[in-house]
N, C-alpha and C. Protein backbone atom coordinates (compact mmCIF):
# COMPACT_ATOMS: atom_id res chain seq x y z
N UNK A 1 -14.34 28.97 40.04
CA UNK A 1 -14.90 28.01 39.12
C UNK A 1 -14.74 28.50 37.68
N UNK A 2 -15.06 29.80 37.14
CA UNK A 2 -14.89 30.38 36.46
C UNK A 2 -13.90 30.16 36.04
N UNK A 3 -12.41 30.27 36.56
CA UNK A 3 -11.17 30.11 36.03
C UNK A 3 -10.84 29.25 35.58
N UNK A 4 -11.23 28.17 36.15
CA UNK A 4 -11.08 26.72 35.71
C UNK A 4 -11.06 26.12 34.81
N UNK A 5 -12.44 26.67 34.31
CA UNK A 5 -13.05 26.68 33.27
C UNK A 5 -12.27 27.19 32.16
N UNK A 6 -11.92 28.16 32.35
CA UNK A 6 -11.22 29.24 31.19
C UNK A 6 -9.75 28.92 31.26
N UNK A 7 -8.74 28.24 32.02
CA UNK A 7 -8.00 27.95 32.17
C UNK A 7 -7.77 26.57 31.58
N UNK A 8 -8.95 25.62 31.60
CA UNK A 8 -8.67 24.19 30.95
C UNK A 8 -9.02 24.47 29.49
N UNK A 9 -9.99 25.34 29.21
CA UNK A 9 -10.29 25.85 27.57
C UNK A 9 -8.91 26.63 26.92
N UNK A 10 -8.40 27.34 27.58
CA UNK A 10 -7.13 27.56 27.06
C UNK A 10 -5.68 26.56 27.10
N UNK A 11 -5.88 25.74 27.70
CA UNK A 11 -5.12 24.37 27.77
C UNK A 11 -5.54 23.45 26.64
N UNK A 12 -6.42 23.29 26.47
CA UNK A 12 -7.32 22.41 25.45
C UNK A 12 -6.71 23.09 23.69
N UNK A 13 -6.47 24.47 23.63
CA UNK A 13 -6.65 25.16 22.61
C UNK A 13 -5.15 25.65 22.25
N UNK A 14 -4.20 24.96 23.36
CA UNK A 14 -2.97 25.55 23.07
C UNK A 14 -2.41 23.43 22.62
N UNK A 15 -3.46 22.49 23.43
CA UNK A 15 -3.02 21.04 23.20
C UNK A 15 -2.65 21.09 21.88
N UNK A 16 -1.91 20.63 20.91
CA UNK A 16 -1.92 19.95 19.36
C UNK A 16 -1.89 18.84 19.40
N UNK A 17 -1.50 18.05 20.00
CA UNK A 17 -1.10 16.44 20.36
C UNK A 17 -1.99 15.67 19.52
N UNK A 18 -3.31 15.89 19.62
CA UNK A 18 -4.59 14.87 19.40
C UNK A 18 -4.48 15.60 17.72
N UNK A 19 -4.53 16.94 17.31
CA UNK A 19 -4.28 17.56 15.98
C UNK A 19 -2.85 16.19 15.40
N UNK A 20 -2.02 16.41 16.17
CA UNK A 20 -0.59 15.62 15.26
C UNK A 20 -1.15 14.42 15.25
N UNK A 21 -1.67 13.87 15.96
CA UNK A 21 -1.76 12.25 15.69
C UNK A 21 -3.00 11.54 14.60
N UNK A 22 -3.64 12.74 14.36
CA UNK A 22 -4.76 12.57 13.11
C UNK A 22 -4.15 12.99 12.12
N UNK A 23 -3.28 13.70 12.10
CA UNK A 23 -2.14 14.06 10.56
C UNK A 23 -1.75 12.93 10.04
N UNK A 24 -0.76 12.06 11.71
CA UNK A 24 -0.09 11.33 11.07
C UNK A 24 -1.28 10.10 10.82
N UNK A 25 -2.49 9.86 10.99
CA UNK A 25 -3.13 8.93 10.66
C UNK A 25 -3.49 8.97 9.02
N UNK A 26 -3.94 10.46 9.25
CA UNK A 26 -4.26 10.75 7.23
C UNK A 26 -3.09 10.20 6.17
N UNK A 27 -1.67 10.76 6.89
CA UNK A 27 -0.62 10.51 6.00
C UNK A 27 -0.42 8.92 5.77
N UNK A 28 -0.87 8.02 7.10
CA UNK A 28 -0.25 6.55 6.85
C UNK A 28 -1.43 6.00 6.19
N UNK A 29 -2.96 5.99 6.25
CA UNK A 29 -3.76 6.31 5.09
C UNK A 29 -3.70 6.30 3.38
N UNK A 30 -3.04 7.67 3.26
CA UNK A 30 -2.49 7.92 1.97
C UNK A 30 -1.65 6.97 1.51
N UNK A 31 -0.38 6.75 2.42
CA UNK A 31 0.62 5.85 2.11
C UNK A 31 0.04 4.12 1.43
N UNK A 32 -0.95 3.95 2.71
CA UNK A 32 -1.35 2.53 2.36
C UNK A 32 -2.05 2.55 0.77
N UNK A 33 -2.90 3.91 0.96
CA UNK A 33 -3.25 3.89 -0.47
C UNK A 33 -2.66 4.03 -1.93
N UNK A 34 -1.24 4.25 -1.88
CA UNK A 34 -0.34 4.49 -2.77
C UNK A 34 -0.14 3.01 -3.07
N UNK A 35 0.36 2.33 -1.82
CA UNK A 35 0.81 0.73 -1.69
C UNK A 35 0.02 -0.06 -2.32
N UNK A 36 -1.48 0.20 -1.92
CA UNK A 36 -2.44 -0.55 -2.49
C UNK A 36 -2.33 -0.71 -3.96
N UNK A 37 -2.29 1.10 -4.74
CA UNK A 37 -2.49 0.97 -5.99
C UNK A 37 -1.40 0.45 -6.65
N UNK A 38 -0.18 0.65 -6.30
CA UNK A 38 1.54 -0.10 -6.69
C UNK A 38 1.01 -1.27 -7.01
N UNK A 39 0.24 -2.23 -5.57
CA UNK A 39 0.59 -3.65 -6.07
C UNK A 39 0.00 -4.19 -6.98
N UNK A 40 -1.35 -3.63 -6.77
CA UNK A 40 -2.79 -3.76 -8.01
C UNK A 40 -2.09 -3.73 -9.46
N UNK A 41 -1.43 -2.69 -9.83
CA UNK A 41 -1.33 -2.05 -11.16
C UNK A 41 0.37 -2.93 -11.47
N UNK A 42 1.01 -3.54 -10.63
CA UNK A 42 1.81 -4.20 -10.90
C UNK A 42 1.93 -5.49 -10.83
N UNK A 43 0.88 -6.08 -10.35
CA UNK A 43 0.64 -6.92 -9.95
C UNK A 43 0.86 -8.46 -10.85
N UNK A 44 -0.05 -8.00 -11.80
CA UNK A 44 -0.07 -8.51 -13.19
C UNK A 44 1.69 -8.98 -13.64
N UNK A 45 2.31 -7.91 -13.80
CA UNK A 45 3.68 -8.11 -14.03
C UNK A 45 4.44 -8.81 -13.56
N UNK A 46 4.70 -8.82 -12.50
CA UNK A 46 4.73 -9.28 -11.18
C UNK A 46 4.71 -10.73 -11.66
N UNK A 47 3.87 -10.93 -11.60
CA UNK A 47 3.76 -12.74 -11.82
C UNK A 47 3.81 -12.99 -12.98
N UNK A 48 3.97 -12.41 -14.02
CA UNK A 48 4.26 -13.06 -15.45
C UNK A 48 5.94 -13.04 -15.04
N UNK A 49 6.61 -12.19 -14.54
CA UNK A 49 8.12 -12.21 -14.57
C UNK A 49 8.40 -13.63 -13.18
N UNK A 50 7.76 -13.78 -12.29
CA UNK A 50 8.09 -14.98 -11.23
C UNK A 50 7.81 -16.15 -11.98
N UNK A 51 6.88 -16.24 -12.77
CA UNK A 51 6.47 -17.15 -13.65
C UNK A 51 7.67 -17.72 -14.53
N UNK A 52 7.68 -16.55 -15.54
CA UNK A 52 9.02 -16.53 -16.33
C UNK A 52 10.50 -17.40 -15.64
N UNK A 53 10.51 -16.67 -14.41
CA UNK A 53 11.70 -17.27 -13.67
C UNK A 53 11.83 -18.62 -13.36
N UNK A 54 10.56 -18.93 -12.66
CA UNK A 54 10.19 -20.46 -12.42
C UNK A 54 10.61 -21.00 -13.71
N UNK A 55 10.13 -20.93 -14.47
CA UNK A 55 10.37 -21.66 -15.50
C UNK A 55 12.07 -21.72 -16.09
N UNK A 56 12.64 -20.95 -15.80
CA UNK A 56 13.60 -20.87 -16.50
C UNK A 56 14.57 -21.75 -15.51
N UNK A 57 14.03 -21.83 -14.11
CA UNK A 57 14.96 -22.53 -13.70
C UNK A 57 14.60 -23.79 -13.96
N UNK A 58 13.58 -24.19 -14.26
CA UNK A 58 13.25 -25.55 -14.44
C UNK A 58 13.73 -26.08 -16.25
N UNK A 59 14.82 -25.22 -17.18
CA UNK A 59 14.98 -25.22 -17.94
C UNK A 59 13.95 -25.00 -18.71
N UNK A 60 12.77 -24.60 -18.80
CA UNK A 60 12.20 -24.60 -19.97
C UNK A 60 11.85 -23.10 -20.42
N UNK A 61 11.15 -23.20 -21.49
CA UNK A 61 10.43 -21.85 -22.06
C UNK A 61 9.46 -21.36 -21.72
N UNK A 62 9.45 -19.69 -21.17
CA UNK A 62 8.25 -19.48 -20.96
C UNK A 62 7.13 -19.23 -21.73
N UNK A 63 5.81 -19.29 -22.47
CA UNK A 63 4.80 -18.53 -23.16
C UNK A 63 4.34 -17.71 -22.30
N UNK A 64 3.70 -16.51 -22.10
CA UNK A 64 3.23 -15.32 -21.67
C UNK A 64 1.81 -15.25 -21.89
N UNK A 65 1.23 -15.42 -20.73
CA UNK A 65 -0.22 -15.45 -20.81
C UNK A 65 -1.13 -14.12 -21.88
N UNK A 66 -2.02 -14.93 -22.74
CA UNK A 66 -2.73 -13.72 -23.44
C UNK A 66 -4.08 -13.44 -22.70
N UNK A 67 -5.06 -12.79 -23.43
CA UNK A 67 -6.74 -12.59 -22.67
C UNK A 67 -6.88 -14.11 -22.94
N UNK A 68 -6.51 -15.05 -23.66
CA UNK A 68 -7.68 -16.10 -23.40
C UNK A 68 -6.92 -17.37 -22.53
N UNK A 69 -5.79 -17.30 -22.98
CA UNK A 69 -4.51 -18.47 -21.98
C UNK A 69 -3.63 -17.92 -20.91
N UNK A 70 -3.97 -18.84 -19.92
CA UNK A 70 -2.57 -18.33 -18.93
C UNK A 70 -1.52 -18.79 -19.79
N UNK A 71 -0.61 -17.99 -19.05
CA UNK A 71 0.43 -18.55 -19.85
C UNK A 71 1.14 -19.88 -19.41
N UNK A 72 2.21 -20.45 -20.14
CA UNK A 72 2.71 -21.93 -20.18
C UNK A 72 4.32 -22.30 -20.16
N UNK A 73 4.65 -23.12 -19.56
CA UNK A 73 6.43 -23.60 -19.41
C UNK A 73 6.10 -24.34 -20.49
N UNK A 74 7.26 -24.42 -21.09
CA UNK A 74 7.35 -25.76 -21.99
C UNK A 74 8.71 -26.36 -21.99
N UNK A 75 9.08 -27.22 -22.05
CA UNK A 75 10.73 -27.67 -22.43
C UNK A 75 10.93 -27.91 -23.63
């Protein structure tokens, strides 16, 4: 019984498996959190330039939203 014991505790202590798969959880974690902050902090940009585009295919001009106006197409 004894051995058993001491034999599955040294099985348990040589396992890493359950160690690697919480690494790779921290790392995809981190990742999402990188992603997150990318889209946040670009976000803004992001749609003033799709904006921009829209408009340009629709021939007109874009204005560029300030703090108090979104911004505006015009032809």
């Amino acid at each position: 019984m004894l051995t058993f014991f001491s034999n599955a505790a040294s099985r348990i202590r040589r396992d890493e498996k359950g160690a690697t798969a919480v690494e790779y959880g921290i790392m995809v974690a981190l990742i999402a959190v990188v992603i997150i902050i990318a889209v946040t902090a670009l976000g803004g940009n992001l749609k003033e330039t799709f904006n921009n585009t829209a408009c340009s295919v629709k021939g007109g001009v874009y204005t560029a939203a300030t703090a108090t106006a979104a911004g505006s197409c015009s032809k």
